[in-house]
C-alpha atoms as a PDB file:
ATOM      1  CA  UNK A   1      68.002  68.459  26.958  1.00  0.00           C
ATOM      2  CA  UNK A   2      64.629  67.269  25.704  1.00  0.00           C
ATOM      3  CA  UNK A   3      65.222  67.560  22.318  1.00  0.00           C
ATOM      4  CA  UNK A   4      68.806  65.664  22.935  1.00  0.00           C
ATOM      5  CA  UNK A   5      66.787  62.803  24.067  1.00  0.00           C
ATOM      6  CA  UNK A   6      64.610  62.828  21.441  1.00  0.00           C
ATOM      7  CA  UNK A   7      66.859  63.263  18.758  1.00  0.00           C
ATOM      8  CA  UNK A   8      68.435  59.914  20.360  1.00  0.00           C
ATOM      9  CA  UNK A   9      65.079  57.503  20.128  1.00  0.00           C
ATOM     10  CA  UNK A  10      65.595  58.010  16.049  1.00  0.00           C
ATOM     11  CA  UNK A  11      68.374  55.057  15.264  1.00  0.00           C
ATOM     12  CA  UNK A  12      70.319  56.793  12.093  1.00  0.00           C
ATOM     13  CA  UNK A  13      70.897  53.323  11.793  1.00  0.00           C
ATOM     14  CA  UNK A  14      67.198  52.991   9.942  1.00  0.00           C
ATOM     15  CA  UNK A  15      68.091  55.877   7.314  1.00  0.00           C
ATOM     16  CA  UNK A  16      71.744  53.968   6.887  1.00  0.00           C
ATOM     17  CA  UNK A  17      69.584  50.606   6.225  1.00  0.00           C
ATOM     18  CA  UNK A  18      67.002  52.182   3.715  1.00  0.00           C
ATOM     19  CA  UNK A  19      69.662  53.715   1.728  1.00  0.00           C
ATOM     20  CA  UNK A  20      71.039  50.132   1.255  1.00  0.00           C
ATOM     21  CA  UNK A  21      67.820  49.149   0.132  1.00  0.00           C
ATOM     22  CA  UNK A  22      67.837  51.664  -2.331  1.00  0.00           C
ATOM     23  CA  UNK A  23      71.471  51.398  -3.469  1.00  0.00           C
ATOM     24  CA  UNK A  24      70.831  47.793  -4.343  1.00  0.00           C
ATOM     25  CA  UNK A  25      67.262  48.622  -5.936  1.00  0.00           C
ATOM     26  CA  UNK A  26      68.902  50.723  -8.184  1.00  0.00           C
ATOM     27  CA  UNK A  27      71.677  48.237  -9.455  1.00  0.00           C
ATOM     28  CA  UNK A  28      69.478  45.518 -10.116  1.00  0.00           C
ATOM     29  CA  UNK A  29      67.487  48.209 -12.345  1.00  0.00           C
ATOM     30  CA  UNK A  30      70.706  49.297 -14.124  1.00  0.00           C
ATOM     31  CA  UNK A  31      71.244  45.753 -14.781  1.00  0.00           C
ATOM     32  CA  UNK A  32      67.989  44.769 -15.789  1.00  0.00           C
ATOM     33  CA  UNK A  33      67.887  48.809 -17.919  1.00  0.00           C
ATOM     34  CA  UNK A  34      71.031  47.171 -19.533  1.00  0.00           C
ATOM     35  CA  UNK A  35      70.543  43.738 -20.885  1.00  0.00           C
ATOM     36  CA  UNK A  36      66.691  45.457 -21.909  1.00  0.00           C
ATOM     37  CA  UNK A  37      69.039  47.837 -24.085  1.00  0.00           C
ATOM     38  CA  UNK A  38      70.828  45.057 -25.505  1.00  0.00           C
ATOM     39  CA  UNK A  39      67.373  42.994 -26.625  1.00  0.00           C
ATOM     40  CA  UNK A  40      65.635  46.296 -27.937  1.00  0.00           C
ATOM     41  CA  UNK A  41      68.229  46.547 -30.472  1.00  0.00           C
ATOM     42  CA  UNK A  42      67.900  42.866 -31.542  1.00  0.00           C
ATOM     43  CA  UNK A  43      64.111  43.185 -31.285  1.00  0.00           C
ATOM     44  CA  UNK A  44      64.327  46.107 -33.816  1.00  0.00           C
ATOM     45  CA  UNK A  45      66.879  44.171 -36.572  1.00  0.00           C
ATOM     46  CA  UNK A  46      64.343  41.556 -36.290  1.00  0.00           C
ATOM     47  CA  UNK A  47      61.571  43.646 -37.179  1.00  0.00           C
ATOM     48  CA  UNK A  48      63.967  45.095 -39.861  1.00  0.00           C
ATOM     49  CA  UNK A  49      64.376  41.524 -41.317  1.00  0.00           C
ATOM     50  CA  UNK A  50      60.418  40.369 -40.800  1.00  0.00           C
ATOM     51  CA  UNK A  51      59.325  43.426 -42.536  1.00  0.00           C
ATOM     52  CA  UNK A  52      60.643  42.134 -45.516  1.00  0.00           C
ATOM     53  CA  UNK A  53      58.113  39.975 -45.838  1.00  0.00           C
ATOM     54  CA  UNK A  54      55.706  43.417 -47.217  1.00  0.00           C
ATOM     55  CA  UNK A  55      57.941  43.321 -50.324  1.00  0.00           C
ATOM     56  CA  UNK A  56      58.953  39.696 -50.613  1.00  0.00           C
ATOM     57  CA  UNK A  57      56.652  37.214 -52.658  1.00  0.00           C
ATOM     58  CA  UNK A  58      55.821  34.352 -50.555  1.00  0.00           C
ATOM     59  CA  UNK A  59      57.851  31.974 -52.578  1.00  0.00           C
ATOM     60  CA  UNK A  60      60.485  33.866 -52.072  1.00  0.00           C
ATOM     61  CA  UNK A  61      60.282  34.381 -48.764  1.00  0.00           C
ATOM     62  CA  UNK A  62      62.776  31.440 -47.323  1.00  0.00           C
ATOM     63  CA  UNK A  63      66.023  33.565 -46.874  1.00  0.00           C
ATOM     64  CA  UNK A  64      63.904  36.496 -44.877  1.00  0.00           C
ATOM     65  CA  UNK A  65      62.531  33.703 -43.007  1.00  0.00           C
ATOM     66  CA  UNK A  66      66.125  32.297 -41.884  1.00  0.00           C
ATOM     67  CA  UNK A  67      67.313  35.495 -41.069  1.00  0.00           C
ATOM     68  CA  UNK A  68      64.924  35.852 -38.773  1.00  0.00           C
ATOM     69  CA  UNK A  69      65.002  33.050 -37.237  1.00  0.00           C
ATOM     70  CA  UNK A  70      68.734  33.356 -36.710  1.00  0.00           C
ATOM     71  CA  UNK A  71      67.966  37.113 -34.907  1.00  0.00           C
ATOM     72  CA  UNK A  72      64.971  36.010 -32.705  1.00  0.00           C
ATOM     73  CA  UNK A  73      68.182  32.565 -31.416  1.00  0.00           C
ATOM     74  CA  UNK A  74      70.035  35.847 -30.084  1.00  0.00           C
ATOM     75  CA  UNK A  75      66.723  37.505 -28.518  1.00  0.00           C
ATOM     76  CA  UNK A  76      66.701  33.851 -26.877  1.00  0.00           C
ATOM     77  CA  UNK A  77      70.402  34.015 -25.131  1.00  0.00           C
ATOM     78  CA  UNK A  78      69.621  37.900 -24.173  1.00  0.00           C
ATOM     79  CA  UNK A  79      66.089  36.530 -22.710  1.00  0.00           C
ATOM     80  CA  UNK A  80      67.809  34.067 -20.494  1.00  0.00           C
ATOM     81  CA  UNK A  81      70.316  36.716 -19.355  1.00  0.00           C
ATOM     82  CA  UNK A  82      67.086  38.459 -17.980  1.00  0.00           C
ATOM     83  CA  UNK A  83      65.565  35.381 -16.610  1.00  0.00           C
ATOM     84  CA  UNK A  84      68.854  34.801 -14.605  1.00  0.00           C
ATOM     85  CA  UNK A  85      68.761  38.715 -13.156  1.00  0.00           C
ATOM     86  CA  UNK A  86      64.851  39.371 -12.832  1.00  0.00           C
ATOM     87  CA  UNK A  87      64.982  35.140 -10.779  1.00  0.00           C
ATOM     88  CA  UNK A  88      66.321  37.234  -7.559  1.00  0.00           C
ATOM     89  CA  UNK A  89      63.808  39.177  -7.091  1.00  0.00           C
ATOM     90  CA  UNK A  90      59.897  38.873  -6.383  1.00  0.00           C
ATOM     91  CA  UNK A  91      58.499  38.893 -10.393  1.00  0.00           C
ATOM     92  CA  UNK A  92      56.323  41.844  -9.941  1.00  0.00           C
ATOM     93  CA  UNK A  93      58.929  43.974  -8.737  1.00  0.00           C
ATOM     94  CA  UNK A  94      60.097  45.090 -12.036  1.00  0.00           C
ATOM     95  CA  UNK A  95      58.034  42.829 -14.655  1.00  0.00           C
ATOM     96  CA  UNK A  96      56.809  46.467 -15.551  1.00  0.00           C
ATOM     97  CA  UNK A  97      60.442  47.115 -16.823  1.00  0.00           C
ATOM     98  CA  UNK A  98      61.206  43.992 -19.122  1.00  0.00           C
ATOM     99  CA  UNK A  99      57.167  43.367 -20.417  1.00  0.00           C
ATOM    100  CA  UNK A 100      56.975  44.987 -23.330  1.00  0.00           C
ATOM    101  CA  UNK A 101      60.248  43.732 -24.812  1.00  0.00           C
ATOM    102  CA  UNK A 102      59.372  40.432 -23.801  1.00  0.00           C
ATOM    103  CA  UNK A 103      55.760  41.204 -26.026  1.00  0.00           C
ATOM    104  CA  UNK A 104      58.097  42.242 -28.964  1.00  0.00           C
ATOM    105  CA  UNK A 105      59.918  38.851 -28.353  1.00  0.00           C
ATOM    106  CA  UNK A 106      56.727  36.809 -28.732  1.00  0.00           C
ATOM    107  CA  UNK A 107      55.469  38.647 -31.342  1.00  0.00           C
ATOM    108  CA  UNK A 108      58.578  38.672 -33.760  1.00  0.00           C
ATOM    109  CA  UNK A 109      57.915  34.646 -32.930  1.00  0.00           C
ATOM    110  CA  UNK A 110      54.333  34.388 -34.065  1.00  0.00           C
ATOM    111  CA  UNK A 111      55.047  36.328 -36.766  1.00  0.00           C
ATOM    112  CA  UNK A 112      57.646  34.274 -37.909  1.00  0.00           C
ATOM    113  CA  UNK A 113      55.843  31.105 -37.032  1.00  0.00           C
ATOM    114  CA  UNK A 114      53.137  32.548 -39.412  1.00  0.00           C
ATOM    115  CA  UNK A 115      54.924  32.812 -42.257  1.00  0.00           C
ATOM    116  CA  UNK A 116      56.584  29.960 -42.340  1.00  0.00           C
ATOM    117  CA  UNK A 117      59.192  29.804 -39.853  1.00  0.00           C
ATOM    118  CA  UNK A 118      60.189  26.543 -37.254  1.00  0.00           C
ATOM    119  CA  UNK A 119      61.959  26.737 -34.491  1.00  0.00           C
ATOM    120  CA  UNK A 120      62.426  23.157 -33.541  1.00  0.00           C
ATOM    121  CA  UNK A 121      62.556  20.067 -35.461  1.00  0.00           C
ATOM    122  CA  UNK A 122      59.729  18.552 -33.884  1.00  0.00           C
ATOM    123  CA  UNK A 123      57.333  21.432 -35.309  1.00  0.00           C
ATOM    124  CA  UNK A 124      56.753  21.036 -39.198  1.00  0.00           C
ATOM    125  CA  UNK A 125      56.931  24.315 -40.686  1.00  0.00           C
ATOM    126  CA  UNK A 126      54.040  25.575 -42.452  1.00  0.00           C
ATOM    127  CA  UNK A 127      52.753  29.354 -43.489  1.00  0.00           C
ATOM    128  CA  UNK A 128      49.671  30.477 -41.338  1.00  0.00           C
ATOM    129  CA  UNK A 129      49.756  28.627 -38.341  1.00  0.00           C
ATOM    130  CA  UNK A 130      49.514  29.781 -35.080  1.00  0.00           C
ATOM    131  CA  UNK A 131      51.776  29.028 -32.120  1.00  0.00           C
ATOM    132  CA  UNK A 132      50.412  28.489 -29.206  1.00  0.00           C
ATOM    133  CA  UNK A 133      51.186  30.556 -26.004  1.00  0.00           C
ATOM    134  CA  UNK A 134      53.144  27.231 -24.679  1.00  0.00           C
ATOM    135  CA  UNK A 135      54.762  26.703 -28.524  1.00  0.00           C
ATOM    136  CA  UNK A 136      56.315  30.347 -27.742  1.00  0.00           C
ATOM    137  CA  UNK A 137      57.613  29.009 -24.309  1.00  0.00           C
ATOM    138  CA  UNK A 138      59.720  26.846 -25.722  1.00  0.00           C
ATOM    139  CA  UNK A 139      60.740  28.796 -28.479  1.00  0.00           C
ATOM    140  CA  UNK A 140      62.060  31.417 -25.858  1.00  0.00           C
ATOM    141  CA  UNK A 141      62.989  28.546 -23.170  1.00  0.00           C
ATOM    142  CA  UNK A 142      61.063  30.557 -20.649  1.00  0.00           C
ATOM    143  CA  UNK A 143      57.974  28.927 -18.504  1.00  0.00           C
ATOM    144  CA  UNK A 144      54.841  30.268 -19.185  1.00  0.00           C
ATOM    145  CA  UNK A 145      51.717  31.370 -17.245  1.00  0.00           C
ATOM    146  CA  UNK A 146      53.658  30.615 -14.191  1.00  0.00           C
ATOM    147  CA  UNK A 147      50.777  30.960 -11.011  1.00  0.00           C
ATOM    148  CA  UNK A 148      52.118  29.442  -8.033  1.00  0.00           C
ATOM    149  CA  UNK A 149      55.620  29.733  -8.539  1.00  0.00           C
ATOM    150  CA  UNK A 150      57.523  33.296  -8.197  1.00  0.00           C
ATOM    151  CA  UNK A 151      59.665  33.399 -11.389  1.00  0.00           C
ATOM    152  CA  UNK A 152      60.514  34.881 -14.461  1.00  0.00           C
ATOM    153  CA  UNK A 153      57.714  33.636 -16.807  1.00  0.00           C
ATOM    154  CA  UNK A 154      55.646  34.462 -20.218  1.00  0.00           C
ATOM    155  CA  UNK A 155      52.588  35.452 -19.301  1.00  0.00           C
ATOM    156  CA  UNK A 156      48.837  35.294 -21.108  1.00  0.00           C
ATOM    157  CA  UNK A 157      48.839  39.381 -21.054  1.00  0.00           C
ATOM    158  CA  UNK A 158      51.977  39.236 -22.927  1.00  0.00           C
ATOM    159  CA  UNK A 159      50.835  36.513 -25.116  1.00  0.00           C
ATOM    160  CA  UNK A 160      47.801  38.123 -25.911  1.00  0.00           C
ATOM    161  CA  UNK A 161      49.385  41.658 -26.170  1.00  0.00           C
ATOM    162  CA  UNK A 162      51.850  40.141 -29.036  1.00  0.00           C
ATOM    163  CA  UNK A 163      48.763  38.270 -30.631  1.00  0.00           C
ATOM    164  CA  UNK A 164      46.780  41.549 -31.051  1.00  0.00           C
ATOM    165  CA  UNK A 165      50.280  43.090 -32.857  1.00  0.00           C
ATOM    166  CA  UNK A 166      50.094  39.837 -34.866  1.00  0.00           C
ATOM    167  CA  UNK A 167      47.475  41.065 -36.222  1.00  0.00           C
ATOM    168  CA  UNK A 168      47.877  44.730 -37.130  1.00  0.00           C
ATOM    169  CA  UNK A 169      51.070  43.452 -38.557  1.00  0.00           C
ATOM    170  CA  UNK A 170      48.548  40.952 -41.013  1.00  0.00           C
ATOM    171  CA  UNK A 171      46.451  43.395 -41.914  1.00  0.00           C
ATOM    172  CA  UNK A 172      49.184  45.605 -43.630  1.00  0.00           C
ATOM    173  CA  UNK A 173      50.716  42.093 -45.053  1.00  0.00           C
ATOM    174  CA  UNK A 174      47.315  41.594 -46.519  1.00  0.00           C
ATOM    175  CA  UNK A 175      47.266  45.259 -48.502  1.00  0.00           C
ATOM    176  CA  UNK A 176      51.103  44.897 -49.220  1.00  0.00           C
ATOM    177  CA  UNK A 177      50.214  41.269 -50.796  1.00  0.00           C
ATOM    178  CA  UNK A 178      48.086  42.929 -53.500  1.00  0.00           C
ATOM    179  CA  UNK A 179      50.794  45.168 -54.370  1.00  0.00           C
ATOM    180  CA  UNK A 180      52.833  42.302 -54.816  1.00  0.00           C
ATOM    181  CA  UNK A 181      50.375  40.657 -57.129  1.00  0.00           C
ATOM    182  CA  UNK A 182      49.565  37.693 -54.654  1.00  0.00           C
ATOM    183  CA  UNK A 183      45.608  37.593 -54.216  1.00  0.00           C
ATOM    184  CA  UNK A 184      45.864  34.675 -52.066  1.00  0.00           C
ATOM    185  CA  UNK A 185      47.299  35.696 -49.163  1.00  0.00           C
ATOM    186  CA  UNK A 186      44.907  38.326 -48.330  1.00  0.00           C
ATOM    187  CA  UNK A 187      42.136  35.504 -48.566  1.00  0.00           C
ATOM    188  CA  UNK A 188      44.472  33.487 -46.176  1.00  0.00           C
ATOM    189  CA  UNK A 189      45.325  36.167 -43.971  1.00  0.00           C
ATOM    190  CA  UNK A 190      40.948  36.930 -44.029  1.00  0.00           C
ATOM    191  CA  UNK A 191      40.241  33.857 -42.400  1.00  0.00           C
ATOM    192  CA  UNK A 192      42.898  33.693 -39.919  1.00  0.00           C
ATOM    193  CA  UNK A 193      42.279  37.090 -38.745  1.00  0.00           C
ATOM    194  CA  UNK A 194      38.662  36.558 -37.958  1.00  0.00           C
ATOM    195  CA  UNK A 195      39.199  33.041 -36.502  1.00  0.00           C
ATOM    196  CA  UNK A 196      41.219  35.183 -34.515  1.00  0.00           C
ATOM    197  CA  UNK A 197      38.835  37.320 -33.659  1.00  0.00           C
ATOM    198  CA  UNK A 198      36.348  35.066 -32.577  1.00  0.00           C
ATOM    199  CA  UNK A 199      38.641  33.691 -29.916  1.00  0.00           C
ATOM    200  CA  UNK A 200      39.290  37.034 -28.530  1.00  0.00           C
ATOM    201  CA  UNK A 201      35.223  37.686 -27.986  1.00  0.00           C
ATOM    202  CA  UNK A 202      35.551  34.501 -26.116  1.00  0.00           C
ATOM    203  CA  UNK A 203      37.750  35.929 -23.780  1.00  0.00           C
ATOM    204  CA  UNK A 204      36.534  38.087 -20.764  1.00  0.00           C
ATOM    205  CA  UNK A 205      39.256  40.604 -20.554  1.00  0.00           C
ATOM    206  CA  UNK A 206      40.608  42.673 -17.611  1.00  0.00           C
ATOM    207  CA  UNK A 207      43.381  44.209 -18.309  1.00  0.00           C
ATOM    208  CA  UNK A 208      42.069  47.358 -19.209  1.00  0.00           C
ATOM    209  CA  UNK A 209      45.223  48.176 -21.661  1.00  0.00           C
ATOM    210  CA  UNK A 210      44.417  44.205 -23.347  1.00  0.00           C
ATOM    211  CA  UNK A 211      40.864  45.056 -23.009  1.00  0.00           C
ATOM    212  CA  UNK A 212      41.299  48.196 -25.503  1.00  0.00           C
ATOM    213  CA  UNK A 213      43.297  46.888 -27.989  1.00  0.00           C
ATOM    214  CA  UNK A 214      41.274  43.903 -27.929  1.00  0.00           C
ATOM    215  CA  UNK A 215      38.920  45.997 -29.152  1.00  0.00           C
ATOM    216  CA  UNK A 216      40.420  47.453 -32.062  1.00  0.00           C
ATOM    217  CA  UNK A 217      40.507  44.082 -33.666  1.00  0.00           C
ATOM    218  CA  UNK A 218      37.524  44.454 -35.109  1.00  0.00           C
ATOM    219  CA  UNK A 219      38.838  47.480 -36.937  1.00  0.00           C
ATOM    220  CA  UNK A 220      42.083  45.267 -38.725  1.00  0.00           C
ATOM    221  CA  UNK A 221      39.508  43.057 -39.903  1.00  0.00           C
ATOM    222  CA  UNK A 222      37.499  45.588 -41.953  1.00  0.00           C
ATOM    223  CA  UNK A 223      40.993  46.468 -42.894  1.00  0.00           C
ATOM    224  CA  UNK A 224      41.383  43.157 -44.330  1.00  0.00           C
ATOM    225  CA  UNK A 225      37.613  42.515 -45.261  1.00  0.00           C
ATOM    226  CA  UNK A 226      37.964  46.144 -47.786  1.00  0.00           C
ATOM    227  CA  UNK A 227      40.635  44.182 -49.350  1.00  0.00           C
ATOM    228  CA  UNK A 228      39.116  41.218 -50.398  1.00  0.00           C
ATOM    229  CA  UNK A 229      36.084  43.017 -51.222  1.00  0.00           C
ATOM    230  CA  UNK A 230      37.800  45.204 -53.434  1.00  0.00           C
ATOM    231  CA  UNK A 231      39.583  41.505 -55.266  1.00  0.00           C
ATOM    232  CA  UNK A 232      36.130  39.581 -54.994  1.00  0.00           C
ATOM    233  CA  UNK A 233      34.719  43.208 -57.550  1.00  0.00           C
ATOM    234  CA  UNK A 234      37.657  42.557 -59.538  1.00  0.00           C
ATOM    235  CA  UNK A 235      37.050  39.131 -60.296  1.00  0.00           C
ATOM    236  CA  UNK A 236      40.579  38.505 -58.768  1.00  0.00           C
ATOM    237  CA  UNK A 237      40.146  35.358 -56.069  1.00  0.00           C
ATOM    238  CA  UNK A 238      37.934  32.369 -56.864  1.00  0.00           C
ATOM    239  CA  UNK A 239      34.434  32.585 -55.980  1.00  0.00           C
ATOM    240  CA  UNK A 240      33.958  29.723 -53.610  1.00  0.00           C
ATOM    241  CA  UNK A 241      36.708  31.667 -51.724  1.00  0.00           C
ATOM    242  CA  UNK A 242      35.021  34.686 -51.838  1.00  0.00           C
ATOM    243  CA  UNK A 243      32.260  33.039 -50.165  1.00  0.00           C
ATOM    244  CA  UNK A 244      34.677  31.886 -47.308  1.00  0.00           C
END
């Protein structure tokens, strides 16, 4: 009799309610899990186009550059498909899912921009620039940095995170370059890297992930700074670049 009434004070009711929650926690996960599957396929033919650009002379690199461009426009649409679907729910519930595509996104942008690549006809195209974290934005027609607003966004982690791969992805440019015959771009490539890298010792990181990768910059750079060495003993770049 006791245990009748006690069983009886526990509404099933609560159970029936959670599992709701749960069914409907684990569709908006399938469809986030599905339009992620969909942009991880166009974030890897864009890196399949970019990475043309290690065998590609820079003068010749104006087709690769178009292509890519053209692949990163359907990264866009997909992008706003997840901005639609992640804008129901509280951002931090499932940033964790979508964030590192989203870094690929930004990335596959900078390194575009870098090479030559515009995106808008109010940006003049030009090799070796850097976009800025608000440049990408509106590249990927997504806010950015959003603080007091709970919404799909870009934020600075991502930004940074993509900036960092920037630069790994420079520092094999800069060896493939030589290959190429083309002793100027690892000079270019030089300077932007440790501009670069002074901006990031400006920063006080704490993201611990950020925070380590941030500190493997320094190691690109004497990636890069062996390279131009090696030129400068060869007599192969100008000296008041060498100098630089």
């Amino acid at each position: 009799m006791t245990d009748t009434r006690a069983s009886e004070m526990v509404n099933p009711a609560i159970f029936e309610h959670l599992q709701t929650k749960i069914d409907e926690d684990s569709q908006a996960r399938e469809e986030i899990r599905g339009i992620l599957q969909t942009l991880d396929r166009q974030s890897r033919t864009t890196q399949s186009i970019l990475s043309r650009a290690h065998s590609t002379p820079a003068a010749d690199l104006s087709p690769t550059i178009h292509a890519a461009e053209e692949s990163i426009r359907g990264q866009v649409e997909t992008i706003a498909q997840l901005s639609t679907v992640a804008s129901k729910y509280p951002y931090y519930r499932y940033n964790g899912m979508w964030s590192r595509d989203v870094q690929n996104t930004c990335f596959a942008i900078l390194l575009c921009g870098w090479l030559g690549g515009s995106f808008s006809s109010n940006s003049p195209a030009h090799a070796g620039r850097l976009l800025t974290i608000e440049e990408v934005g509106e590249v990927m027609k997504v806010p950015v940095n959003l603080k007091n607003e709970d919404a799909f966004h870009l934020s600075i982690e991502e930004y940074l995170q993509a900036l960092i791969s920037l630069i790994e992805e420079l520092a094999r440019l800069a060896v493939n370059s030589v290959t190429l015959g083309d002793y100027q771009r690892p000079m270019t490539i030089s300077q932007f890297v440790k501009d670069l890298h002074a901006g990031f010792q400006i920063l006080n990181l704490k993201n611990d992930s950020l925070r380590r990768r941030t500190d493997g910059i320094k190691y690109q750079l004497k990636k890069i700074e062996d390279v131009v060495y090696d030129l400068s003993l060869r007599n192969l770049v100008p000296p008041q670049q060498q100098k630089q």
